[in-house]
PDB file of N, CA and C in Angstrom:
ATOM      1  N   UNK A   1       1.809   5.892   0.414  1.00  0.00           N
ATOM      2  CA  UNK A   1       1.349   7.238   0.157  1.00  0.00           C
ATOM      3  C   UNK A   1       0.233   7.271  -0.887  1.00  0.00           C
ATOM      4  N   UNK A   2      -0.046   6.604  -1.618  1.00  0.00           N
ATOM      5  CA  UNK A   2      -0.625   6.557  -2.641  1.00  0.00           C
ATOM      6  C   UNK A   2      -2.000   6.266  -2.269  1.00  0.00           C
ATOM      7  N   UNK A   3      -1.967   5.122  -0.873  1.00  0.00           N
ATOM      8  CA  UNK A   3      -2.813   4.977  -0.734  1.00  0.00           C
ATOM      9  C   UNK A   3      -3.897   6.252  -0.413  1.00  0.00           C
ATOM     10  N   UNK A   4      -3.046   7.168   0.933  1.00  0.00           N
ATOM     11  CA  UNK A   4      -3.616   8.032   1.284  1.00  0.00           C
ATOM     12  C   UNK A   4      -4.080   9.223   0.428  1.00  0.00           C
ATOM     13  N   UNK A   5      -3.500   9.108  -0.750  1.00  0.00           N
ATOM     14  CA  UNK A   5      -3.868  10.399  -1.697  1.00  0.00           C
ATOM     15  C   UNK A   5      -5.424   9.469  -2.175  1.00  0.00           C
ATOM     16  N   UNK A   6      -5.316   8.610  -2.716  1.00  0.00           N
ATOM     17  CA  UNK A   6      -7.007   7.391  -3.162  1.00  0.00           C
ATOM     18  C   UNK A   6      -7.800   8.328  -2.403  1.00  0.00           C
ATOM     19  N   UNK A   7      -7.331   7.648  -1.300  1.00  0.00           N
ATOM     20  CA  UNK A   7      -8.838   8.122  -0.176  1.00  0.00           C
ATOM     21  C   UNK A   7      -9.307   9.721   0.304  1.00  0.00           C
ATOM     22  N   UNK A   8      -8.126  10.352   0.604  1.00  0.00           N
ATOM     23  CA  UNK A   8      -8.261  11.778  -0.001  1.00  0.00           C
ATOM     24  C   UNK A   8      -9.012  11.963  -0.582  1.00  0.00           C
ATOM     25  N   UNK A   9      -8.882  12.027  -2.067  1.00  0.00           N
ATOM     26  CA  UNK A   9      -9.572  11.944  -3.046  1.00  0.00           C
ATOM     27  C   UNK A   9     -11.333  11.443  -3.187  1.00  0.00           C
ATOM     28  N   UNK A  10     -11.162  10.599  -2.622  1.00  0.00           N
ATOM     29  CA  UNK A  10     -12.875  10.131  -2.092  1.00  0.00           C
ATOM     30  C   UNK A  10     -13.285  10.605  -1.444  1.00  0.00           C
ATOM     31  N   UNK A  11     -12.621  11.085  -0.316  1.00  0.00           N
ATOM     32  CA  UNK A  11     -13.234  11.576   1.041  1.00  0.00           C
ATOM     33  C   UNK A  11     -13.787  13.114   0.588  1.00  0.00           C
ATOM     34  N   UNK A  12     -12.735  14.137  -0.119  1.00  0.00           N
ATOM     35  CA  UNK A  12     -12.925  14.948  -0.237  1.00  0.00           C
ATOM     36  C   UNK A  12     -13.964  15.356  -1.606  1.00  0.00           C
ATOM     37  N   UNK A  13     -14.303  15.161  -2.062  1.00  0.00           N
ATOM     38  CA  UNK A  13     -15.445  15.254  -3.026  1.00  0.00           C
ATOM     39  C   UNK A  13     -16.510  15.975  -2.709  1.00  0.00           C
ATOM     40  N   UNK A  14     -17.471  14.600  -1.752  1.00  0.00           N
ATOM     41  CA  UNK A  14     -18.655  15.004  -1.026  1.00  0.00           C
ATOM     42  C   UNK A  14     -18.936  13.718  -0.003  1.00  0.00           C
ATOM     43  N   UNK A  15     -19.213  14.139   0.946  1.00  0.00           N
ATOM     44  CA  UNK A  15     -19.714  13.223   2.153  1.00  0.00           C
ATOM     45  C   UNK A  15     -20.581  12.005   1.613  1.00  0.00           C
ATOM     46  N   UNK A  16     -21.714  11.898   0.623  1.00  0.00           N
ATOM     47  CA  UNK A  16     -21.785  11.098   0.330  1.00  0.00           C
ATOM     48  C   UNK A  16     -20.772  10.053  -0.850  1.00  0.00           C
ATOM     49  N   UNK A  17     -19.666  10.633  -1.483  1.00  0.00           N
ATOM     50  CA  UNK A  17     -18.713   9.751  -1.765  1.00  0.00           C
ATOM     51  C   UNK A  17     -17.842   8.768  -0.761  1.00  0.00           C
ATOM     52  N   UNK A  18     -17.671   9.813   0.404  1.00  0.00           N
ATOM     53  CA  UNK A  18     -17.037   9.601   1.207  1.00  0.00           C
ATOM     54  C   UNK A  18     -17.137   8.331   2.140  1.00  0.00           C
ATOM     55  N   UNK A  19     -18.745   8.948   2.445  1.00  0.00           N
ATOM     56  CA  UNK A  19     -20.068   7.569   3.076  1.00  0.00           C
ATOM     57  C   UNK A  19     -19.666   6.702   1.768  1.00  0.00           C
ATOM     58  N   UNK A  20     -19.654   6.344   0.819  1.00  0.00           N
ATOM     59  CA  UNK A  20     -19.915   5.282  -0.288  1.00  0.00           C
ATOM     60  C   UNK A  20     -18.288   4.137   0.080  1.00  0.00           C
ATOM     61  N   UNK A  21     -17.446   5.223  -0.185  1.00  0.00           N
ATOM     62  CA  UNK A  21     -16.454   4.733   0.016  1.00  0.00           C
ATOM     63  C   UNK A  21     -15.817   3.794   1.872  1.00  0.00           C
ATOM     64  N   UNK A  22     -16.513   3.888   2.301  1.00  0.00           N
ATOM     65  CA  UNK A  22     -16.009   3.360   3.992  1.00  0.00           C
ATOM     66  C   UNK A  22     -16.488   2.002   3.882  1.00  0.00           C
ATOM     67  N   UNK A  23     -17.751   1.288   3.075  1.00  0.00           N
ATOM     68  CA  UNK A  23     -17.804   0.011   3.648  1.00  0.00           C
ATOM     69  C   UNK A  23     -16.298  -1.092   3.085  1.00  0.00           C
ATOM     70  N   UNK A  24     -15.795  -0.327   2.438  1.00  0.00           N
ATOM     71  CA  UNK A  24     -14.910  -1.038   1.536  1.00  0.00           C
ATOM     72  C   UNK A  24     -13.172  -1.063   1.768  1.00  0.00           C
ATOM     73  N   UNK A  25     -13.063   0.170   2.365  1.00  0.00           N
ATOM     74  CA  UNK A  25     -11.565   0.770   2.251  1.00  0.00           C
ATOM     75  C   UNK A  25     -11.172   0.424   3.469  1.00  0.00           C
ATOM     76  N   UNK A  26     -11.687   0.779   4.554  1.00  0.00           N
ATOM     77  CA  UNK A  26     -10.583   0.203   5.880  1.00  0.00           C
ATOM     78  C   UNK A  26     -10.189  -1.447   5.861  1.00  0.00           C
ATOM     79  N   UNK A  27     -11.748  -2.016   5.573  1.00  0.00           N
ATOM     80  CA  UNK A  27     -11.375  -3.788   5.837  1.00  0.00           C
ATOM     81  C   UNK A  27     -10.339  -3.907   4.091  1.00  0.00           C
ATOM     82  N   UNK A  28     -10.411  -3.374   3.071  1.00  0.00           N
ATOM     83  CA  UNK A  28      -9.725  -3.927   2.147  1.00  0.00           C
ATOM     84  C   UNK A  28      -8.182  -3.236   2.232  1.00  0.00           C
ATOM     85  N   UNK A  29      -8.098  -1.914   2.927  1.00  0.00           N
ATOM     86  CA  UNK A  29      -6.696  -1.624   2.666  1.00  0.00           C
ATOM     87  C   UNK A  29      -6.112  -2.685   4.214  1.00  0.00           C
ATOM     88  N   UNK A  30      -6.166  -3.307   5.051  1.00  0.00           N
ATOM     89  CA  UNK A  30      -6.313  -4.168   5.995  1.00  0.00           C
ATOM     90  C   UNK A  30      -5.659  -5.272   5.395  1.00  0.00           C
ATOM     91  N   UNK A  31      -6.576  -6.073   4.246  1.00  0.00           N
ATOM     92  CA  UNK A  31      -6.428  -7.353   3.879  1.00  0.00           C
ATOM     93  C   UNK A  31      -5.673  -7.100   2.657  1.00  0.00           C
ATOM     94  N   UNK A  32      -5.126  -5.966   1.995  1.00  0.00           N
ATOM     95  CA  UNK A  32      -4.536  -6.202   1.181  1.00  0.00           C
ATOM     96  C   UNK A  32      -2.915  -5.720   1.709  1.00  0.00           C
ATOM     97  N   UNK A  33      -2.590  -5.070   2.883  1.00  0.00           N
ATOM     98  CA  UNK A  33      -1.491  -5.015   3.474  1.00  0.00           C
ATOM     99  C   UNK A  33      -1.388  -5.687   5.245  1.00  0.00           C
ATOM    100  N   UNK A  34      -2.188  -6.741   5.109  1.00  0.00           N
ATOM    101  CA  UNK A  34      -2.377  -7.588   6.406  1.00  0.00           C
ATOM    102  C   UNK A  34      -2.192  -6.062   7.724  1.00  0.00           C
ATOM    103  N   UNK A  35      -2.484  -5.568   7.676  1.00  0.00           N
ATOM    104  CA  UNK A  35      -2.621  -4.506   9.359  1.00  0.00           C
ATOM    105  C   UNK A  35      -3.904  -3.935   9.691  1.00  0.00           C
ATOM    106  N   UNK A  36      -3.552  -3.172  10.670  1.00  0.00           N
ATOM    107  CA  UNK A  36      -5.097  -2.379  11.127  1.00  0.00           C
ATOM    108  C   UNK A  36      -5.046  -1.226  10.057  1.00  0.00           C
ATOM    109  N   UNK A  37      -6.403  -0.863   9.811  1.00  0.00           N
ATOM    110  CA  UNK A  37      -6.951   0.647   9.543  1.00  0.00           C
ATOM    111  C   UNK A  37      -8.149   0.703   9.770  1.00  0.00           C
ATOM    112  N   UNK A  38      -8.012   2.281   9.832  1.00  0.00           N
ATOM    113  CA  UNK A  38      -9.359   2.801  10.725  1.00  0.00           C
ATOM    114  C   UNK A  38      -9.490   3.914   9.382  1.00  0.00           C
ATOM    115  N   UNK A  39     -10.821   4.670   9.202  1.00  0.00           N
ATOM    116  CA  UNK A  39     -11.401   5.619   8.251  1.00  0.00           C
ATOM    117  C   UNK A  39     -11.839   6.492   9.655  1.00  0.00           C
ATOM    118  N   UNK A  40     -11.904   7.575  10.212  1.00  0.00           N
ATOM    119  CA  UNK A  40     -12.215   8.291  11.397  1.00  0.00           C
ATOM    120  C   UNK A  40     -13.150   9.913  10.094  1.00  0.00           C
ATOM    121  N   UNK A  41     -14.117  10.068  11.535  1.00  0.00           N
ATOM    122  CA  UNK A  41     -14.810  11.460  11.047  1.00  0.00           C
ATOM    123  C   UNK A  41     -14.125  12.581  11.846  1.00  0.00           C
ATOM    124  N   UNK A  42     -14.632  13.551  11.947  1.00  0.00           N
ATOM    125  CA  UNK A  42     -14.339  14.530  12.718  1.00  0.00           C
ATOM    126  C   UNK A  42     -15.213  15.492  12.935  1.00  0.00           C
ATOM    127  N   UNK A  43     -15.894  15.525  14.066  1.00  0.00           N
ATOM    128  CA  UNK A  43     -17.061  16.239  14.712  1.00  0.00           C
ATOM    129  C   UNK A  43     -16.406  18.029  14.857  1.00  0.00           C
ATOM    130  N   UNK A  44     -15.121  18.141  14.934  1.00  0.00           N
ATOM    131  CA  UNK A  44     -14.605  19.811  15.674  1.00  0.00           C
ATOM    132  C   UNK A  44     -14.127  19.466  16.661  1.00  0.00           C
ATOM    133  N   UNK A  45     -14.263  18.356  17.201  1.00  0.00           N
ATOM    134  CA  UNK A  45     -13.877  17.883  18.897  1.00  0.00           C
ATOM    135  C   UNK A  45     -13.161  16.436  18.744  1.00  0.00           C
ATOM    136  N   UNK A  46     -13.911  15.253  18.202  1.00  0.00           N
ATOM    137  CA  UNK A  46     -13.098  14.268  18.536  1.00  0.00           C
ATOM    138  C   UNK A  46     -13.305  13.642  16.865  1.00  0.00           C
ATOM    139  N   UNK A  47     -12.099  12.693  16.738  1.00  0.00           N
ATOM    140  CA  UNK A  47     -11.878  11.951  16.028  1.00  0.00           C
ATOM    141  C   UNK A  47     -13.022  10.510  15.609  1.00  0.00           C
ATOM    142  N   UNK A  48     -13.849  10.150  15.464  1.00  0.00           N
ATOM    143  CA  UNK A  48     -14.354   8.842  15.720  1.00  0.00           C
ATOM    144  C   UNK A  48     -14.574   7.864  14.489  1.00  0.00           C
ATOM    145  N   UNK A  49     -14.062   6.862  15.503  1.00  0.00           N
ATOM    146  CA  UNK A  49     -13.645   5.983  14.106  1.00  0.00           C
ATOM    147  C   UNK A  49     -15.057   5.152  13.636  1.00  0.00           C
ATOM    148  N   UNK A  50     -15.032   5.801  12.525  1.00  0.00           N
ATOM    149  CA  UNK A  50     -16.645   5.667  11.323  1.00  0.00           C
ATOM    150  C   UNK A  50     -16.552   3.793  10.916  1.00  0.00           C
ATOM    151  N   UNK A  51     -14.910   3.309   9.998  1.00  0.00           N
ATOM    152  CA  UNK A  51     -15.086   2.209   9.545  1.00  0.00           C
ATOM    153  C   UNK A  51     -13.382   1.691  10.156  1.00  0.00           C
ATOM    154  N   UNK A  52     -13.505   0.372  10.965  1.00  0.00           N
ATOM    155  CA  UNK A  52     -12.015  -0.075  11.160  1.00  0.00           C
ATOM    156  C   UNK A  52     -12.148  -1.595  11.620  1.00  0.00           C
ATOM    157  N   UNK A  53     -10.751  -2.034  11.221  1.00  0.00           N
ATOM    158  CA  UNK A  53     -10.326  -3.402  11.614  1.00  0.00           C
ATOM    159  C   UNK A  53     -10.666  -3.422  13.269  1.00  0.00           C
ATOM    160  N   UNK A  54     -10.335  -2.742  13.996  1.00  0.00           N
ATOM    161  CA  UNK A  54      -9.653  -3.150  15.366  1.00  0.00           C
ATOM    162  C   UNK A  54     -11.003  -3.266  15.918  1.00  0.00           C
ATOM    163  N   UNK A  55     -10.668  -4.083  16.985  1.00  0.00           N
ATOM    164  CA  UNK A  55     -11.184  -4.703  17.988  1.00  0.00           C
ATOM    165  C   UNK A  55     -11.042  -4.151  19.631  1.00  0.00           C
ATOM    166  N   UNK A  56     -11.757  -4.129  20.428  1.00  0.00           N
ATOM    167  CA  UNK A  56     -11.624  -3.650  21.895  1.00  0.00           C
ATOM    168  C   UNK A  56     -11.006  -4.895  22.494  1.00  0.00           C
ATOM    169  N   UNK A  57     -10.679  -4.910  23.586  1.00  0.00           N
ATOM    170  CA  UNK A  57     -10.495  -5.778  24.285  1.00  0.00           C
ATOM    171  C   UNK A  57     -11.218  -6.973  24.940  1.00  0.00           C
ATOM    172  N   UNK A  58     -12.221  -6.592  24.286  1.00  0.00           N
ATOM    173  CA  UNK A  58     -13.478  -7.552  24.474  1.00  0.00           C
ATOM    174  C   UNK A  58     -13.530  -8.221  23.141  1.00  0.00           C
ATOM    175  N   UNK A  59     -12.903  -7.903  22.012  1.00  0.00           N
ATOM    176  CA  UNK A  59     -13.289  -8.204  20.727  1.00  0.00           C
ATOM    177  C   UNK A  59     -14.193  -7.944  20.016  1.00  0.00           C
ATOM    178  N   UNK A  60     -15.060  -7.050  20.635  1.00  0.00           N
ATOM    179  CA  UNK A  60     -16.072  -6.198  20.093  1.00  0.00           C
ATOM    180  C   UNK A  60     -15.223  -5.371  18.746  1.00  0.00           C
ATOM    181  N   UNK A  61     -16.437  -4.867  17.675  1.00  0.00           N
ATOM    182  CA  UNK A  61     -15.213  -3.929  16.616  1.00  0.00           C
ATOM    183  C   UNK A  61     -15.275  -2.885  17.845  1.00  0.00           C
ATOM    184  N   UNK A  62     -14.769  -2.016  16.777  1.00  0.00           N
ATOM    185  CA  UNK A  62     -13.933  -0.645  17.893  1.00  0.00           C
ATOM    186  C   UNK A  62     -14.809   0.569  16.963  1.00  0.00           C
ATOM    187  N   UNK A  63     -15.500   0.404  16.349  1.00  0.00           N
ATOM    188  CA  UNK A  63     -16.137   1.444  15.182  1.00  0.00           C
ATOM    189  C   UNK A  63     -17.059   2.436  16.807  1.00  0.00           C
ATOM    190  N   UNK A  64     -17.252   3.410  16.172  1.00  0.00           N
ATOM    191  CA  UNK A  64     -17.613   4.637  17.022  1.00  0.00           C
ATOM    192  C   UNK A  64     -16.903   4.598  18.407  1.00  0.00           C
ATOM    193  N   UNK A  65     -15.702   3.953  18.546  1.00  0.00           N
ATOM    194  CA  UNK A  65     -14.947   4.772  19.250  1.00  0.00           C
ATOM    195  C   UNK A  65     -14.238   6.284  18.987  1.00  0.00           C
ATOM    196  N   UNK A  66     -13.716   6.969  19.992  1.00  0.00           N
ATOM    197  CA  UNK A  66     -12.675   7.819  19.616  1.00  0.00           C
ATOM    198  C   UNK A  66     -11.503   7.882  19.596  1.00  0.00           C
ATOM    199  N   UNK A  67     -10.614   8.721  19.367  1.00  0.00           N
ATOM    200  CA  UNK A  67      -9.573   8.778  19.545  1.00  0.00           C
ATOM    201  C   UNK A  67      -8.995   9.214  20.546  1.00  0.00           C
ATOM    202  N   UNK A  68      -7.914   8.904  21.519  1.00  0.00           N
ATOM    203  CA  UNK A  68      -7.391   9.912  22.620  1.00  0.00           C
ATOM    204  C   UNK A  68      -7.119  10.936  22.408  1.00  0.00           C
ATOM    205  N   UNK A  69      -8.153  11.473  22.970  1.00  0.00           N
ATOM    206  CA  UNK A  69      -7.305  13.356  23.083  1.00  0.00           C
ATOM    207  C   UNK A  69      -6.038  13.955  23.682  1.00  0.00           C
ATOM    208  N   UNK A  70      -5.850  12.642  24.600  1.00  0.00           N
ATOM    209  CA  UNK A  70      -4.225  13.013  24.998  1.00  0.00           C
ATOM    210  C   UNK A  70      -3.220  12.383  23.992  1.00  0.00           C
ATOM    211  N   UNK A  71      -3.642  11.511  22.831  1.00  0.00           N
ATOM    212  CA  UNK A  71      -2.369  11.275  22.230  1.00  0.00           C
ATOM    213  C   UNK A  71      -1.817  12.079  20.949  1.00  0.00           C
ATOM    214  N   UNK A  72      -0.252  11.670  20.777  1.00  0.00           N
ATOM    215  CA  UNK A  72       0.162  12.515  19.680  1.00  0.00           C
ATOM    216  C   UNK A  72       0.096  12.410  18.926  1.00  0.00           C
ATOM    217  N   UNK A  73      -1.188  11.540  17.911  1.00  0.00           N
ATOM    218  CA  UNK A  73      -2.004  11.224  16.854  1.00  0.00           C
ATOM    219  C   UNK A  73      -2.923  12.337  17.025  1.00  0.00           C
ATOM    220  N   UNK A  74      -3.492  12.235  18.153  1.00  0.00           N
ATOM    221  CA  UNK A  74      -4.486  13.833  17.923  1.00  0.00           C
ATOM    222  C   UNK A  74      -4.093  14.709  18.322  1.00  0.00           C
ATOM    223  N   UNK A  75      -3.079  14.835  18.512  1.00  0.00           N
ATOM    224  CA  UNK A  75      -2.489  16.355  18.839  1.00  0.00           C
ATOM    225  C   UNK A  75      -2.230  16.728  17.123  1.00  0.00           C
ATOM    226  N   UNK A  76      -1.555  15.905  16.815  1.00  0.00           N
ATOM    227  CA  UNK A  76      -1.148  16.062  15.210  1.00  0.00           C
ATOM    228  C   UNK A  76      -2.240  16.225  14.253  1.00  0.00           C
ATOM    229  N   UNK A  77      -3.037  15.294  14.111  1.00  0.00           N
ATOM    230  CA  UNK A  77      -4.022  15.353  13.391  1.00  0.00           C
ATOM    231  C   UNK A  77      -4.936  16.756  13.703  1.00  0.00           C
ATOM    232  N   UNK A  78      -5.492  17.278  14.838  1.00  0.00           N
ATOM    233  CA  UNK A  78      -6.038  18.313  15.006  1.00  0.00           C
ATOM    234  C   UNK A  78      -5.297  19.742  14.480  1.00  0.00           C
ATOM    235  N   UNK A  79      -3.864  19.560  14.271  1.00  0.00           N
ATOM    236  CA  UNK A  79      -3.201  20.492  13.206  1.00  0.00           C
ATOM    237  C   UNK A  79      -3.337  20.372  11.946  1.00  0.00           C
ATOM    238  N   UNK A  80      -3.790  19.331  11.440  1.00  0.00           N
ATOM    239  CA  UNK A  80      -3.716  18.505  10.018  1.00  0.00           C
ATOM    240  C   UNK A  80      -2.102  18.215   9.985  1.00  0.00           C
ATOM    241  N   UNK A  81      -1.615  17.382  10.390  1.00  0.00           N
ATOM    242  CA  UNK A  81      -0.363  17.242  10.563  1.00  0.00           C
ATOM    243  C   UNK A  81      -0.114  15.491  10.439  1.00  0.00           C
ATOM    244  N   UNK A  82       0.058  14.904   9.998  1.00  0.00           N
ATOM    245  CA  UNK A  82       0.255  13.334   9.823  1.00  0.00           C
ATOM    246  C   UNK A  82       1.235  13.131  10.909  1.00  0.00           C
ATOM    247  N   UNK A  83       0.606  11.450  11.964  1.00  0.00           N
ATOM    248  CA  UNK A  83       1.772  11.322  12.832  1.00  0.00           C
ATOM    249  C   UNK A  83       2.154   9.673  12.690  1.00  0.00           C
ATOM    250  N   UNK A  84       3.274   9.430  12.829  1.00  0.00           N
ATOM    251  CA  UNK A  84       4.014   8.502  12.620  1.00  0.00           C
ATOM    252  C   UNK A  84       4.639   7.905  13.870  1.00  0.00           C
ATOM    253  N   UNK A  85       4.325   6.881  14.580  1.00  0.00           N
ATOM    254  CA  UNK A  85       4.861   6.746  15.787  1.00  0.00           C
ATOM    255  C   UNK A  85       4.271   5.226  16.655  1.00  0.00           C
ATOM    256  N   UNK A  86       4.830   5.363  17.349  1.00  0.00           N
ATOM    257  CA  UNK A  86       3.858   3.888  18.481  1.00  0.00           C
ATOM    258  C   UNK A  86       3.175   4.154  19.316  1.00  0.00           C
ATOM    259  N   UNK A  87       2.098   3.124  19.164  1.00  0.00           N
ATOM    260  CA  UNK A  87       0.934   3.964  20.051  1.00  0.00           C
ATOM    261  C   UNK A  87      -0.051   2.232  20.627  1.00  0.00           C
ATOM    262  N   UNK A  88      -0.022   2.529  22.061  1.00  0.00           N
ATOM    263  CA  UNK A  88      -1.476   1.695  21.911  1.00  0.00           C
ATOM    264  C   UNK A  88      -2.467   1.500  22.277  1.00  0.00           C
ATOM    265  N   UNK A  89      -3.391   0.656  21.402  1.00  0.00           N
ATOM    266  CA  UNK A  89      -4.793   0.870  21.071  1.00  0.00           C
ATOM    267  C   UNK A  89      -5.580  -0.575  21.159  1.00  0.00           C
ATOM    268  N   UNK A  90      -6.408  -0.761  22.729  1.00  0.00           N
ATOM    269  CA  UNK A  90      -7.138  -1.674  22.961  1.00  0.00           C
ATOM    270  C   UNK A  90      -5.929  -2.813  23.229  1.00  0.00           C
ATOM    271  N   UNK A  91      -5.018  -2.487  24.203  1.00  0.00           N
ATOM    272  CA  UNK A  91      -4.173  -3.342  24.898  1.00  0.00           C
ATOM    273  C   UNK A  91      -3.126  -4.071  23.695  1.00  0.00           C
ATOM    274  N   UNK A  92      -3.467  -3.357  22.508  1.00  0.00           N
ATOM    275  CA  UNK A  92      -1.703  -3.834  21.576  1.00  0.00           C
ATOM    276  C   UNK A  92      -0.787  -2.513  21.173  1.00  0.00           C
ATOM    277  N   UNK A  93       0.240  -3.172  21.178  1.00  0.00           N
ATOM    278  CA  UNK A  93       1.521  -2.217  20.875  1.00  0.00           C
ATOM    279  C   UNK A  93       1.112  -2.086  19.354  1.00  0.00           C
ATOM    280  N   UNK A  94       1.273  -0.847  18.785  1.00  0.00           N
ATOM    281  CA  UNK A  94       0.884  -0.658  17.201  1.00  0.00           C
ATOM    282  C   UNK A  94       2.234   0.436  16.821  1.00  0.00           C
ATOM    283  N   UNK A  95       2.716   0.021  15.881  1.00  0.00           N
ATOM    284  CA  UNK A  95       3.819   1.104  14.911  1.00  0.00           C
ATOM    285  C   UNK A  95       2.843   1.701  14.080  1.00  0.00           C
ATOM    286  N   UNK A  96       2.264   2.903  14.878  1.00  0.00           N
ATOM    287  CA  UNK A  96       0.950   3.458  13.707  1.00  0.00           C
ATOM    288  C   UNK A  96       1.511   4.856  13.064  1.00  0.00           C
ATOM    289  N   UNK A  97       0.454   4.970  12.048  1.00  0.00           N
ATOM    290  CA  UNK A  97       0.415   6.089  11.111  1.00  0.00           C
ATOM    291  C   UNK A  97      -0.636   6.840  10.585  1.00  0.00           C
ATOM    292  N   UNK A  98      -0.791   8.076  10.970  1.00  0.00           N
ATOM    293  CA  UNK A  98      -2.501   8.769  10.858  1.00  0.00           C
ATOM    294  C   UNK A  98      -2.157   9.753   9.416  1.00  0.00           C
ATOM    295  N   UNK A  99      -2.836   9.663   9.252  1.00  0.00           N
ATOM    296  CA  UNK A  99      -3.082  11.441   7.940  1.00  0.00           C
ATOM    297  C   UNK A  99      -4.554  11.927   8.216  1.00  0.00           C
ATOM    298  N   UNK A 100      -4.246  13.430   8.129  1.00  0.00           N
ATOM    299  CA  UNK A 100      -5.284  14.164   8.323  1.00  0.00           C
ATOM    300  C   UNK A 100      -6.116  13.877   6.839  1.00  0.00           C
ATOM    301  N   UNK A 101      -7.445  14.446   6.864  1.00  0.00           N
ATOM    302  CA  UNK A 101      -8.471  13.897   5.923  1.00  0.00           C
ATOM    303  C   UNK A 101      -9.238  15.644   5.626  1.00  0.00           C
ATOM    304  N   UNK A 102      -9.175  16.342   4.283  1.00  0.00           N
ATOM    305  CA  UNK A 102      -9.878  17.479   4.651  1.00  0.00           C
ATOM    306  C   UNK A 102     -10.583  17.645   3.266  1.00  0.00           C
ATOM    307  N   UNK A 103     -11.459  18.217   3.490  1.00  0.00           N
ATOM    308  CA  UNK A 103     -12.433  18.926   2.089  1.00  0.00           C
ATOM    309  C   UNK A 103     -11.575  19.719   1.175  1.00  0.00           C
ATOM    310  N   UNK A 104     -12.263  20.222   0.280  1.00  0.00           N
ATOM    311  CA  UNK A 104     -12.084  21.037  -0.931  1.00  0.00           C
ATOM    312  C   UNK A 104     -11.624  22.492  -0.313  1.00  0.00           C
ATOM    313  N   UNK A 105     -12.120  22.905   0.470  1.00  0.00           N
ATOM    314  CA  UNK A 105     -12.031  24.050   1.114  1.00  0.00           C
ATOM    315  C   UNK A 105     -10.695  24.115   2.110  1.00  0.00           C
ATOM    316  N   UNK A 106     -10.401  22.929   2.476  1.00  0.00           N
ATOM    317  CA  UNK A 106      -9.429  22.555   3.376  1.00  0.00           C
ATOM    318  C   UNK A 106      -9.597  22.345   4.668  1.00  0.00           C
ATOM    319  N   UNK A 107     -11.080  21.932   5.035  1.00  0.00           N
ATOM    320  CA  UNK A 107     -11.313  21.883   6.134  1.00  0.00           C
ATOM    321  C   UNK A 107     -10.989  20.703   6.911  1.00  0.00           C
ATOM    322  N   UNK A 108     -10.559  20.275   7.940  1.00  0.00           N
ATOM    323  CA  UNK A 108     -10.350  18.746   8.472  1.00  0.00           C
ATOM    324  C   UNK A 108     -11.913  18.195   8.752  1.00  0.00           C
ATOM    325  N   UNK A 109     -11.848  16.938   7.881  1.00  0.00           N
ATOM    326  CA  UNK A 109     -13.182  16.542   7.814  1.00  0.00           C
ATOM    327  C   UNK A 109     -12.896  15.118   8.690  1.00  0.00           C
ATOM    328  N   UNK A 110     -11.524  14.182   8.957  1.00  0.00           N
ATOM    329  CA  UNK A 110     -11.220  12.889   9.647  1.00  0.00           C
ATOM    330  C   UNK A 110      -9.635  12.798   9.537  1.00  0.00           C
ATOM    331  N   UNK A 111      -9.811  11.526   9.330  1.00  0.00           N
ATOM    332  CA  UNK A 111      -8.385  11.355   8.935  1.00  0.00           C
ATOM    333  C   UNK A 111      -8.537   9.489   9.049  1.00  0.00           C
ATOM    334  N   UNK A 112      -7.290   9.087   8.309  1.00  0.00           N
ATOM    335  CA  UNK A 112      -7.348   7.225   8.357  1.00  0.00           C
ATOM    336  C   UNK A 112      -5.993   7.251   9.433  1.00  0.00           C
ATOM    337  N   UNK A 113      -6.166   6.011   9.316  1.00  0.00           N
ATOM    338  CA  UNK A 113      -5.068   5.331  10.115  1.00  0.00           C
ATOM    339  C   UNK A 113      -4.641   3.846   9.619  1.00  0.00           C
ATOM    340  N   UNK A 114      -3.279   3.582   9.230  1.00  0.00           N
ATOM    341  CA  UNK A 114      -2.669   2.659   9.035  1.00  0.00           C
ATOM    342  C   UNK A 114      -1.961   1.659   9.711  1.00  0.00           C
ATOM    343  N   UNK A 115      -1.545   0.839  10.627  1.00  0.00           N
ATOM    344  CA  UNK A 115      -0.728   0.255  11.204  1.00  0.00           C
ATOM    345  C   UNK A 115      -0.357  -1.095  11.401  1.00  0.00           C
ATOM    346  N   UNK A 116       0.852  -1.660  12.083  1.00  0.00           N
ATOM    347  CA  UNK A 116       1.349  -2.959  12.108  1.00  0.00           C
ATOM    348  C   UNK A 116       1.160  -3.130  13.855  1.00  0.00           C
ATOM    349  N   UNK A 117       0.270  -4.220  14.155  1.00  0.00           N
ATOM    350  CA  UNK A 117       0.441  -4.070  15.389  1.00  0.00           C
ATOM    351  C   UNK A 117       0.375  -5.594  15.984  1.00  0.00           C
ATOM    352  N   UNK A 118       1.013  -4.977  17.512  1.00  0.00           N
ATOM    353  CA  UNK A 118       1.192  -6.902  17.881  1.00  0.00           C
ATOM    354  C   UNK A 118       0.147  -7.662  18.447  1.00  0.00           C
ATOM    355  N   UNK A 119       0.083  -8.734  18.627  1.00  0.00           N
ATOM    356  CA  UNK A 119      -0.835 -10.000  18.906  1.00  0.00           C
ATOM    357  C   UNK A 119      -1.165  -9.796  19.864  1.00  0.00           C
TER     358      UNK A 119
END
């Protein structure tokens, strides 16, 4: 939790804190709790992931992908609602975890994503 309040905290400031903060936070909160994370923006419409560990199935990164609009990560998150659950992403099983991401005002500006996922 702590983590997610940090980045909060960065995110919500100003966009350029926010921008400052991404080359650093997905690959280090990653390597300092060995899993995936993703840093995601939010256009009004889709989720897209700005800075992240994961990989496509090609092994390409996965950065400016989106998120499924059919899953219950964005069903949740588009409430500002944190979701907790299994989900998967680029052909692995993941025990993931999203939090919504919002401004000063309270607006949903992204959200991160945390998870343990398999080989």
């Amino acid at each position: 939790m702590t983590m997610y309040k940090s980045l909060r905290i960065s995110a919500s400031v100003r966009n350029t804190v926010f921008a400052l903060a991404l080359p650093f936070a997905a690959s280090g909160v990653a390597l300092a709790a060995a899993q995936e994370s993703t840093i995601f923006s939010y256009d009004g419409q889709d989720f897209i992931r700005v800075q992240t560990t994961l990989k496509s199935e090609d092994g390409q990164s996965a950065d400016s992908t989106k998120l499924d609009r059919s899953s219950p990560a964005y069903k949740a998150l588009s409430k500002k609602i944190s979701y907790t659950g299994k989900t998967m992403l680029f052909g692995k099983a993941c025990d993931a975890n999203y939090a919504p991401l919002t401004n000063a005002s309270g607006n949903l500006t992204g959200a991160i994503f945390v998870a343990n996922c398999d080989d």
